[in-house]
N, C-alpha and C. Protein backbone atom coordinates (compact mmCIF):
# COMPACT_ATOMS: atom_id res chain seq x y z
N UNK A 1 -2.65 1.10 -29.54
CA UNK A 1 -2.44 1.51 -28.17
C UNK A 1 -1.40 0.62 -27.47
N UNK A 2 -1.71 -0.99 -27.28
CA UNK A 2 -0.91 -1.65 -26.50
C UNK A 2 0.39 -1.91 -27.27
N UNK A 3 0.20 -1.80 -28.59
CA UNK A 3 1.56 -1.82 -29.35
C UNK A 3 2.64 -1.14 -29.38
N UNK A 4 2.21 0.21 -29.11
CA UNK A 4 3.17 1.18 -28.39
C UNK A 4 3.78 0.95 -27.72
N UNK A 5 3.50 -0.40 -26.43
CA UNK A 5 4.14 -0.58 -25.26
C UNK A 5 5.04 -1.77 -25.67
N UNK A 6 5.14 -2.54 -26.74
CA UNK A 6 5.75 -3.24 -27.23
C UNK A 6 7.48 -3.27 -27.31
N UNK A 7 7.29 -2.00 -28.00
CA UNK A 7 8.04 -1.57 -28.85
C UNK A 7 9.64 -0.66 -28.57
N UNK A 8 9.56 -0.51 -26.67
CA UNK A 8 10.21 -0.04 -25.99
C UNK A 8 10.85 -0.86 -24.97
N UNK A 9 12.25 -0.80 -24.37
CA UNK A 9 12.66 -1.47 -23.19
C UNK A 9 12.82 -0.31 -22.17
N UNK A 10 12.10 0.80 -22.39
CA UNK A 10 12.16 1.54 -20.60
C UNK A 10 11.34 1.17 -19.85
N UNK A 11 11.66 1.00 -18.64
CA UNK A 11 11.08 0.43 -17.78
C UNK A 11 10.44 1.89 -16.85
N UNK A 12 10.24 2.63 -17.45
CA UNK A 12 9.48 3.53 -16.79
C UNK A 12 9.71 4.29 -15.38
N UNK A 13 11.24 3.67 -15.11
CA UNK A 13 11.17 3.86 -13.54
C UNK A 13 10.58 3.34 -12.37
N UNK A 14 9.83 1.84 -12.85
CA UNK A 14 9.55 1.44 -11.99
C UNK A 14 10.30 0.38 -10.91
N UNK A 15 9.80 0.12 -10.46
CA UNK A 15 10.60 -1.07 -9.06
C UNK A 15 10.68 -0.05 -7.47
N UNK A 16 11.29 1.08 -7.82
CA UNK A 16 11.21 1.90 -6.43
C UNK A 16 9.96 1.36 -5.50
N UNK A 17 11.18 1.51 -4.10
CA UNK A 17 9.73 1.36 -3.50
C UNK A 17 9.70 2.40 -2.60
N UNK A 18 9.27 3.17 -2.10
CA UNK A 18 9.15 4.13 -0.91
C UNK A 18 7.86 3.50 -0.08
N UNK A 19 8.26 4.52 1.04
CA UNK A 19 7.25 4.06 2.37
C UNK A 19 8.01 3.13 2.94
N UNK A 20 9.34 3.12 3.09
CA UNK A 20 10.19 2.72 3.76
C UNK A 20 10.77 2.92 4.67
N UNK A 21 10.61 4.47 4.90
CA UNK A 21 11.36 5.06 6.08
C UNK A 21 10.42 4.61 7.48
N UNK A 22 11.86 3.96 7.96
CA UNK A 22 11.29 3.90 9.29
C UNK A 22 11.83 4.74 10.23
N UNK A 23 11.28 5.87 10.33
CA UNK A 23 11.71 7.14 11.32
C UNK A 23 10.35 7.29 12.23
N UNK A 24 10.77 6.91 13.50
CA UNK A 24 9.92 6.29 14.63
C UNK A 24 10.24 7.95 15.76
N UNK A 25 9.60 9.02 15.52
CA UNK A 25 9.73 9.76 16.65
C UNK A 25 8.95 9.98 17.57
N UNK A 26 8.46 8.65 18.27
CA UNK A 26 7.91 8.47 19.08
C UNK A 26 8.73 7.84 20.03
N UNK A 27 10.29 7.74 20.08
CA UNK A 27 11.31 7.47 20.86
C UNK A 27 11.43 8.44 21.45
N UNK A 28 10.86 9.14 22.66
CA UNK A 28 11.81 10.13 23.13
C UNK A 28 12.11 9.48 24.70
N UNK A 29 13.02 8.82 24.78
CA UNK A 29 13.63 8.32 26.26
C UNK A 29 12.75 8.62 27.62
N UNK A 30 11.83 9.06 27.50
CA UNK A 30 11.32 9.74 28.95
C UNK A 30 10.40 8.66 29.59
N UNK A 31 11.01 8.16 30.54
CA UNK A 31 11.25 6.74 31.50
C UNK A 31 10.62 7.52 32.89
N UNK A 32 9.10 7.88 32.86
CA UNK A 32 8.41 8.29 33.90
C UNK A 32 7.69 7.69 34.42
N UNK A 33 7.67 6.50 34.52
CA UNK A 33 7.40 5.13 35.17
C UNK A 33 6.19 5.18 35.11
N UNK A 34 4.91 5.79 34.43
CA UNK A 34 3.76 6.03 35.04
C UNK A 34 2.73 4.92 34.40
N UNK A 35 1.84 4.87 34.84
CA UNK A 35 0.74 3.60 34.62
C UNK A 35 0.93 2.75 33.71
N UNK A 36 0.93 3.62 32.14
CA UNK A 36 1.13 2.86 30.93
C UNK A 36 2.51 3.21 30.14
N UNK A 37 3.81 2.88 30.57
CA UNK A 37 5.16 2.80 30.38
C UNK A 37 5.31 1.96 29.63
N UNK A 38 5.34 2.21 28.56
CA UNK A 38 5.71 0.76 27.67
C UNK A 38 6.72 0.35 27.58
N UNK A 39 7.44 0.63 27.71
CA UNK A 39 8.96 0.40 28.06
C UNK A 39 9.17 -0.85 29.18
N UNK A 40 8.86 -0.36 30.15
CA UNK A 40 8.19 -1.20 31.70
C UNK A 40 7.62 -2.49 30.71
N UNK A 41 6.28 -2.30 30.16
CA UNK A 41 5.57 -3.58 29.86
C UNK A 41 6.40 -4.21 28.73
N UNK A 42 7.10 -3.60 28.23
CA UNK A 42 7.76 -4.51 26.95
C UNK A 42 9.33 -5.07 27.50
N UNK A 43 9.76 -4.98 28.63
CA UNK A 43 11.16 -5.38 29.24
C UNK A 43 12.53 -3.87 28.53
N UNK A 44 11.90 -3.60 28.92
CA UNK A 44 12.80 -1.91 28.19
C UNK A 44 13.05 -1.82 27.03
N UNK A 45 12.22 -2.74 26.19
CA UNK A 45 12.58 -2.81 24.00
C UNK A 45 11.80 -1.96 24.17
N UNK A 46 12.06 -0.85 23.11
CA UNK A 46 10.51 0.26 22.60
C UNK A 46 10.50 -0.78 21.65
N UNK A 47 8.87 -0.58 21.09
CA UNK A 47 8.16 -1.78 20.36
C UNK A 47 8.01 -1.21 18.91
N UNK A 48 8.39 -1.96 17.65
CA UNK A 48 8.77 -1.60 16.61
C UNK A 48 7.62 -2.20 15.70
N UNK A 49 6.98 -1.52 15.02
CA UNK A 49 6.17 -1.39 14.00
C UNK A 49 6.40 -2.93 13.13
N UNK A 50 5.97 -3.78 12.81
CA UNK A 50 5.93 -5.35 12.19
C UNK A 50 5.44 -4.45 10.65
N UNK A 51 6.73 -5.05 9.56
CA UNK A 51 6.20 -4.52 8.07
C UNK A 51 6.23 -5.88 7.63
N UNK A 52 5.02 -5.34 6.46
CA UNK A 52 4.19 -6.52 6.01
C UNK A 52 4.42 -6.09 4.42
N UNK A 53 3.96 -7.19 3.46
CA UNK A 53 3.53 -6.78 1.83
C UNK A 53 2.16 -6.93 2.20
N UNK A 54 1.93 -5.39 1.44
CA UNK A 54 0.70 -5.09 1.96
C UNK A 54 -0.43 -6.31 1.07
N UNK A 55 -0.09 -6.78 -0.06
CA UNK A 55 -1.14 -7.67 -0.63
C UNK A 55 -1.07 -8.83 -0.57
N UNK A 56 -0.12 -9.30 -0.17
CA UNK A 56 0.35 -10.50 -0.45
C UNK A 56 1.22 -11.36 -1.62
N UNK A 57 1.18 -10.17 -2.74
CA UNK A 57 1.98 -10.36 -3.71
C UNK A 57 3.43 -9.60 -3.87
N UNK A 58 4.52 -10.32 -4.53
CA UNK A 58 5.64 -9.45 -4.30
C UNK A 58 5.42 -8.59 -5.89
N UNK A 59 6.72 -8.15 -6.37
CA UNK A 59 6.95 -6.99 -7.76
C UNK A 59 7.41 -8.27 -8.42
N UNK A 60 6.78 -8.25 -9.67
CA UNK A 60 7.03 -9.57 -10.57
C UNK A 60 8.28 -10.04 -11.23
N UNK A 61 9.09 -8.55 -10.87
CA UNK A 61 11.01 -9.19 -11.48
C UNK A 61 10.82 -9.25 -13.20
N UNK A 62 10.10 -8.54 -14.17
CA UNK A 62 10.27 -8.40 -15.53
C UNK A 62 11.70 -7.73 -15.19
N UNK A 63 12.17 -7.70 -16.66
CA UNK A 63 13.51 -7.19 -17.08
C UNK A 63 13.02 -5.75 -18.03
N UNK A 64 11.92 -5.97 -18.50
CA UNK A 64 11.43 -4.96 -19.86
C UNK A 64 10.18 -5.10 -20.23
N UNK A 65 9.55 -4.11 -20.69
CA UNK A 65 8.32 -4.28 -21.74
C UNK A 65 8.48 -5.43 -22.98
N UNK A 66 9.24 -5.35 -23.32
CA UNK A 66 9.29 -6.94 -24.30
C UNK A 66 8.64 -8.03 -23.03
N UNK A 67 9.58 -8.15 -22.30
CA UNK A 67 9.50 -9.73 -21.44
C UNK A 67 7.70 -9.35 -21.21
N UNK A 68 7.18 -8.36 -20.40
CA UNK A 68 5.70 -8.33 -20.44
C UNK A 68 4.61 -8.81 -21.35
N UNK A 69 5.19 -7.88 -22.55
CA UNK A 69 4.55 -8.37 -23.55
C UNK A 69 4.51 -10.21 -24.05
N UNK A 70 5.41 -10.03 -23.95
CA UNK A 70 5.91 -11.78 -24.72
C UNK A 70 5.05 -12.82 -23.79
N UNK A 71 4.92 -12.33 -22.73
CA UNK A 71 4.02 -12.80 -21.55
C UNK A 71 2.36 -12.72 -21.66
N UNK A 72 2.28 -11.18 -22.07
CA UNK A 72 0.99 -11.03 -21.97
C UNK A 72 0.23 -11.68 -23.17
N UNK A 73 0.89 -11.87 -24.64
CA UNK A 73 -0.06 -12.86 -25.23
C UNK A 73 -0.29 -14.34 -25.50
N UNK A 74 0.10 -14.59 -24.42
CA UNK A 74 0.10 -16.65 -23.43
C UNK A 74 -1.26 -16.84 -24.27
N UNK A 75 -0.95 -17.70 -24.71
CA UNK A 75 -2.68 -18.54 -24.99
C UNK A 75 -3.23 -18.97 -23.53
N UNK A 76 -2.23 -19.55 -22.77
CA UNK A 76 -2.96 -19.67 -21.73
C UNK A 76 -3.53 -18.89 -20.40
N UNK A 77 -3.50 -17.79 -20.55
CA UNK A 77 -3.63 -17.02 -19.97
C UNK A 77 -5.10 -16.75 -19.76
N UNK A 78 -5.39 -16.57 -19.02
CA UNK A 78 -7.17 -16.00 -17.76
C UNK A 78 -6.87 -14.74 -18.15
N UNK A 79 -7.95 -13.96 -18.30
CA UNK A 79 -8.28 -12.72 -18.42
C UNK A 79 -9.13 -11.97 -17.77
N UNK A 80 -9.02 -11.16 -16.45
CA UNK A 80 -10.19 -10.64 -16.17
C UNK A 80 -9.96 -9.20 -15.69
N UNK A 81 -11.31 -8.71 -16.18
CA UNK A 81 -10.86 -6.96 -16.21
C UNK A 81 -12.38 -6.32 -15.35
N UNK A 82 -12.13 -4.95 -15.04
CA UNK A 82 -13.11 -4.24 -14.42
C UNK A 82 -12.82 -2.88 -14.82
N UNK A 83 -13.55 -1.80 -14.45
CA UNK A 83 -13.69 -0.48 -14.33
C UNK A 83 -14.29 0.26 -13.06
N UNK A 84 -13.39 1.42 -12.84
CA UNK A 84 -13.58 1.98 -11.47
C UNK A 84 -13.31 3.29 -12.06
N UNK A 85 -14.01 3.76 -10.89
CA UNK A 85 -14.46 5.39 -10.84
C UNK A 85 -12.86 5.93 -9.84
N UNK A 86 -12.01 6.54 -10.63
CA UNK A 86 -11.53 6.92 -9.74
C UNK A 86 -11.35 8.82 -9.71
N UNK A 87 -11.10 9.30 -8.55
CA UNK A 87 -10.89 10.32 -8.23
C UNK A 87 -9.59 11.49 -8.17
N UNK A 88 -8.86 10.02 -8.05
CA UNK A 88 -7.62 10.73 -7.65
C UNK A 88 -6.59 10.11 -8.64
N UNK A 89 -6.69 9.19 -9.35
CA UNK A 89 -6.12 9.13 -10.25
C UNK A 89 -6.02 9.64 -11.79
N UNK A 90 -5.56 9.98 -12.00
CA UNK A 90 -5.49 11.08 -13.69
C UNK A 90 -4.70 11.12 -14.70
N UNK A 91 -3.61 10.19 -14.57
CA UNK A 91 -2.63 9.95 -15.57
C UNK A 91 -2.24 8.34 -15.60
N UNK A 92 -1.45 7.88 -16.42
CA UNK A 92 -0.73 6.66 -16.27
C UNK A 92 0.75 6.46 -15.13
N UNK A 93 0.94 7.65 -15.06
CA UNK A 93 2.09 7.75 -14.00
C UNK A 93 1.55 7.92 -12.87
N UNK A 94 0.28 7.98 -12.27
CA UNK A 94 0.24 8.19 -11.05
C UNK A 94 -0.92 6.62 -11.06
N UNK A 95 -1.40 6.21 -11.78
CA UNK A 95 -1.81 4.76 -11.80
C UNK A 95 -0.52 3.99 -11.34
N UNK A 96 0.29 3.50 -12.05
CA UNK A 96 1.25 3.13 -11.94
C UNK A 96 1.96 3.09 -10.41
N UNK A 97 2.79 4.42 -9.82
CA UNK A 97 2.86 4.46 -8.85
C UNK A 97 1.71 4.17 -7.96
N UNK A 98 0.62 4.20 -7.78
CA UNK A 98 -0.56 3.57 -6.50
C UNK A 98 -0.58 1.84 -6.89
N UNK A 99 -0.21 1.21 -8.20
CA UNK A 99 -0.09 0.27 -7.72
C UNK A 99 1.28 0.01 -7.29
N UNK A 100 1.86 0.40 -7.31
CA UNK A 100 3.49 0.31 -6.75
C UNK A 100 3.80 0.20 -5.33
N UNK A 101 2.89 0.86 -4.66
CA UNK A 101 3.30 1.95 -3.34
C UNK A 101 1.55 0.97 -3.01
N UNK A 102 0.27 1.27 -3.12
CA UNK A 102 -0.88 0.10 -2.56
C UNK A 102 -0.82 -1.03 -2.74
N UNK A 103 -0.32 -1.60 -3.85
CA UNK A 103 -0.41 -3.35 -4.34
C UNK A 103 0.86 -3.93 -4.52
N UNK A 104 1.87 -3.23 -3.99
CA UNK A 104 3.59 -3.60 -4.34
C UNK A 104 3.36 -4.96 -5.49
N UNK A 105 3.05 -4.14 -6.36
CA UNK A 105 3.15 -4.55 -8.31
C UNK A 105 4.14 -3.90 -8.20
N UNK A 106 5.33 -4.53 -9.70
CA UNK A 106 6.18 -3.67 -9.99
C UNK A 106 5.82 -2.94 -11.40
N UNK A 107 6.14 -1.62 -11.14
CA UNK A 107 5.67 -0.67 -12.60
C UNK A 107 6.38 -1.00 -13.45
N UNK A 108 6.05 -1.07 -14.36
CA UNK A 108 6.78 -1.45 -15.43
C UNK A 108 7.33 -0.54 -16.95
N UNK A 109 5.74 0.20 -17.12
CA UNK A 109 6.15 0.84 -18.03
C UNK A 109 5.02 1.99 -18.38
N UNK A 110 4.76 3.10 -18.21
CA UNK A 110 3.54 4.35 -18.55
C UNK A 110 3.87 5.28 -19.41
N UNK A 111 2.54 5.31 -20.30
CA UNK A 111 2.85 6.07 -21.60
C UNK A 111 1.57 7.06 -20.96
N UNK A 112 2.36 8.56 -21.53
CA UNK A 112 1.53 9.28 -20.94
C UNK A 112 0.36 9.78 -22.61
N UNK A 113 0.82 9.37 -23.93
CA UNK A 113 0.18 9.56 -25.23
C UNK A 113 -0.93 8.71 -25.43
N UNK A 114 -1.10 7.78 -24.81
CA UNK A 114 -2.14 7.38 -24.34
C UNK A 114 -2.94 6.32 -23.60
N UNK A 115 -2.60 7.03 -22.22
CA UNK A 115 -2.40 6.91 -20.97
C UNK A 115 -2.79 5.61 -20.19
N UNK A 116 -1.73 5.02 -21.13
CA UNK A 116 -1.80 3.17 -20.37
C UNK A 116 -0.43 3.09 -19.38
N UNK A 117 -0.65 2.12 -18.67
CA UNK A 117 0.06 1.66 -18.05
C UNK A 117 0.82 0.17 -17.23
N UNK A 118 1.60 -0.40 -17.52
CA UNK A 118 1.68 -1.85 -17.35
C UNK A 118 2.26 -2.14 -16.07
N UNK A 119 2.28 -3.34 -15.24
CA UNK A 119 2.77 -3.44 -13.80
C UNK A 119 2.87 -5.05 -14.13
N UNK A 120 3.24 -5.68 -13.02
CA UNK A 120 3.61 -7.73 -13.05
C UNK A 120 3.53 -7.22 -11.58
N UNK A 121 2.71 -8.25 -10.97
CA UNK A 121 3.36 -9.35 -9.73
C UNK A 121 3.31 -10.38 -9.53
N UNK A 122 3.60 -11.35 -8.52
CA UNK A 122 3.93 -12.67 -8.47
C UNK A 122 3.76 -12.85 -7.23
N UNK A 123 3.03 -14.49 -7.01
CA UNK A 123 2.79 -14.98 -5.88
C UNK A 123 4.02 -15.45 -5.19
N UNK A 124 4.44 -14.98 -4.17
CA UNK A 124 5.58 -15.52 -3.91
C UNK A 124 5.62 -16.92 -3.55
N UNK A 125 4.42 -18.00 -3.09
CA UNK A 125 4.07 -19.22 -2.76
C UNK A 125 4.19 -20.10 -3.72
N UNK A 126 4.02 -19.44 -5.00
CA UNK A 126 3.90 -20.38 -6.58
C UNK A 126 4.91 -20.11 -7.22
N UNK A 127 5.05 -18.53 -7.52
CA UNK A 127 6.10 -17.76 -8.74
C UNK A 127 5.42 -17.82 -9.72
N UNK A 128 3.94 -18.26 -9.89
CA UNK A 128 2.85 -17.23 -10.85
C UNK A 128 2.96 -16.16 -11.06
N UNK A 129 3.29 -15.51 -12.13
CA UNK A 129 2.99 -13.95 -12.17
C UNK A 129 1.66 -13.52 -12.82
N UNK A 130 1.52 -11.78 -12.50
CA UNK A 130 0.23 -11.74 -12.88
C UNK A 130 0.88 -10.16 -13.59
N UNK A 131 -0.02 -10.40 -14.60
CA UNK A 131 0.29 -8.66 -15.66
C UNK A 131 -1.17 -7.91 -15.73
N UNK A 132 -0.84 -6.49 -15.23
CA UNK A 132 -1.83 -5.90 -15.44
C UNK A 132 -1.41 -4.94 -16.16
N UNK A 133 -2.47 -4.24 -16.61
CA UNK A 133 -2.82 -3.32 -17.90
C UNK A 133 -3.83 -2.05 -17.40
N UNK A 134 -3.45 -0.80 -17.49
CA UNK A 134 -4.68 -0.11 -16.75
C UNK A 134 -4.60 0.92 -17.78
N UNK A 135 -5.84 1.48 -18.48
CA UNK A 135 -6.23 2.68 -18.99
C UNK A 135 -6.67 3.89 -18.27
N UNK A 136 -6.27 4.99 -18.39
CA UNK A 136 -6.97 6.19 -17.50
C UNK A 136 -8.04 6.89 -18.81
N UNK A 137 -8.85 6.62 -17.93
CA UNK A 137 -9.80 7.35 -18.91
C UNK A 137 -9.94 8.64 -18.71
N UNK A 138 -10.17 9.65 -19.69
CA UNK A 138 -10.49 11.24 -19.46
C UNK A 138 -11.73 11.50 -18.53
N UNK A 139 -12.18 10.96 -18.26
CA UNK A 139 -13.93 10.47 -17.64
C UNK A 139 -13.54 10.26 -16.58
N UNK A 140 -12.62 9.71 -15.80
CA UNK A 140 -11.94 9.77 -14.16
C UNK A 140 -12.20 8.11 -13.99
N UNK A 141 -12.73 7.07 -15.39
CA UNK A 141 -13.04 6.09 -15.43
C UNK A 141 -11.32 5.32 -15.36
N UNK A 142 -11.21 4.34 -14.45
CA UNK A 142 -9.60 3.27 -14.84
C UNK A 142 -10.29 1.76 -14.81
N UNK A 143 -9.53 1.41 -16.17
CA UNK A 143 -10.23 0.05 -17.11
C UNK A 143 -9.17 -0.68 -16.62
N UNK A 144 -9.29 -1.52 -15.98
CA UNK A 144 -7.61 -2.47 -15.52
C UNK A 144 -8.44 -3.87 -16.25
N UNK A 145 -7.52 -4.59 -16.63
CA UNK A 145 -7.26 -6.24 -17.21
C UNK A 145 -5.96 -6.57 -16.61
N UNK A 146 -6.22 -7.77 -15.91
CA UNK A 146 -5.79 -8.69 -15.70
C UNK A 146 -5.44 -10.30 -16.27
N UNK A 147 -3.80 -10.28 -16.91
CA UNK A 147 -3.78 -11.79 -17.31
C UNK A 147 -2.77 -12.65 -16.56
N UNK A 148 -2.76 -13.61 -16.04
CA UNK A 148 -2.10 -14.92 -15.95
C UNK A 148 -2.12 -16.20 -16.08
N UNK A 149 -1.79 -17.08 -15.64
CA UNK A 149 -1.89 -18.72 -16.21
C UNK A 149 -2.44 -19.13 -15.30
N UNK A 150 -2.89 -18.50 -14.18
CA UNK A 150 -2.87 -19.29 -12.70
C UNK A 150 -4.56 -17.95 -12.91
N UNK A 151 -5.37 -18.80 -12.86
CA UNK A 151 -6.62 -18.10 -13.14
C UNK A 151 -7.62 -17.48 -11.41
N UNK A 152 -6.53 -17.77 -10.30
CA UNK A 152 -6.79 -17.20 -9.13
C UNK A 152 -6.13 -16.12 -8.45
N UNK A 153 -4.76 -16.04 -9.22
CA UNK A 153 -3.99 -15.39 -9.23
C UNK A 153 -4.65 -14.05 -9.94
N UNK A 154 -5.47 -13.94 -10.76
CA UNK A 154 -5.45 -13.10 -11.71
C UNK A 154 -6.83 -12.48 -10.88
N UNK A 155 -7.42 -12.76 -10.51
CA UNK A 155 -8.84 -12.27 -9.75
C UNK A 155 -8.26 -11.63 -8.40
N UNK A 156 -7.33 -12.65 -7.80
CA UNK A 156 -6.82 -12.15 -6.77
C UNK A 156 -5.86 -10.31 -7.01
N UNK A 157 -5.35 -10.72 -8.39
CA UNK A 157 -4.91 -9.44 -8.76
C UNK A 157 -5.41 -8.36 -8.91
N UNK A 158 -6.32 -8.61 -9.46
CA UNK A 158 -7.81 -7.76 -9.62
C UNK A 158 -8.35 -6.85 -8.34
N UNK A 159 -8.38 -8.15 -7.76
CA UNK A 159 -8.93 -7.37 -6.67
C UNK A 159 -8.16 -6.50 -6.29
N UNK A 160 -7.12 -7.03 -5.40
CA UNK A 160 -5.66 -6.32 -5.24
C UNK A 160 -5.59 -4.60 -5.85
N UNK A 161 -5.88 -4.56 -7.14
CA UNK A 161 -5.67 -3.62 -8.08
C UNK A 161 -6.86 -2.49 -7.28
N UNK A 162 -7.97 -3.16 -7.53
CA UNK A 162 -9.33 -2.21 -7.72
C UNK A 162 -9.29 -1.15 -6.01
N UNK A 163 -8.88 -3.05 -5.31
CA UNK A 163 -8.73 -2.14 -3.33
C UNK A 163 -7.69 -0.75 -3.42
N UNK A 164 -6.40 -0.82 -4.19
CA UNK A 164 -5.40 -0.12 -4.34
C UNK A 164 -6.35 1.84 -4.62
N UNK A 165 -7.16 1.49 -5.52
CA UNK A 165 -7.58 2.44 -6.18
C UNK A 165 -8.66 3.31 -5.25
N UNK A 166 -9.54 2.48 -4.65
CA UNK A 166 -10.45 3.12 -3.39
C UNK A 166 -9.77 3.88 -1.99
C-alpha cells in the first residue's frame, strides 16, 4: 500500500490554496448615518475581515513523495494515529483536499487504487514538520497516523487532522 506512494514524484496537485477570495459585498456605500453606521464608528474605513491559519500550522514545503517518504521512516519519529467516522469523506482526493482547505497541510500525494493519502505541515515557531497518512475506508471509517520528531507536534497534528474531519 504505502509503497505505492514511494515510488512516484507527483505531487498530486497539492499546495493550492482556495478560500481566498476576498470579495466583501457587503460594501455598498450607503452612508445613512443611522444609529449603527459603521462607517461613522470605524472613522470612515469599512472594517475588513482579519485572516488567520486556521491551525496554527503552515503547508510543510516537501518537493515530492520521495522527500515524504525518506522522512516518514525517521527512527526518530513519534507515531500517533486514530480513526474517525466520517461522513462526508469518501475518497483520498477529497481527504486530502479537507486537510488542505481545514488544516492548511500541504497535499502531497492521493492514490485513488487504494485510497491513501499523504499531506506535511510544519510549525512555523520550530520548522518541525509533521507527515500524515490517511486511509479511507469503504466503511466511511478514516485511519490517519501521524509521524514527526517533535512528539507534540505530532498529537497536535492529530488533533488538527481529526477537528478538520468533524
Amino acid at each position: 500500500m504505502f509503497s505505492d506512494l514511494m515510488g512516484s514524484n507527483d505531487n498530486g496537485g497539492g499546495g493550492g490554496e482556495s478560500g481566498n477570495n476576498n470579495n466583501n459585498n457587503n460594501n455598498n456605500n450607503n452612508n445613512s448615518g443611522g444609529l449603527f453606521d459603521m462607517g461613522d464608528m470605524m472613522g470612515g474605513m469599512p472594517s475588513q475581515p482579519t485572516l488567520q491559519q486556521p491551525s496554527g500550522l503552515v503547508p510543510g514545503g516537501l518537493g515530492s513523495t520521495a522527500d515524504f517518504g525518506q522522512l516518514w521512516v525517521s527512527p526518530q519519529n513519534t507515531e500517533v494515529t486514530q480513526q474517525i467516522a466520517s461522513f462526508t469523506i469518501r475518497t483520498p482526493e477529497a481527504f486530502m483536499e479537507c486537510m488542505q482547505t481545514k488544516a492548511n497541510l500541504q497535499g502531497i500525494q492521493a492514490i485513488s487504487q487504494t485510497a491513501e493519502a499523504i499531506c506535511a505541515g510544519k510549525d512555523p515557531n520550530t520548522n518541525s514538520i509533521a507527515l500524515l497518512h490517511g486511509h479511507v475506508g469503504q466503511d466511511g471509517n478514516v485511519s490517519i497516523k501521524v509521524r514527526s520528531t517533535d512528539s507534540i507536534l505530532a498529537s497536535r497534528c492529530l488533533q488538527i487532522a481529526v477537528s478538520a474531519l468533524q
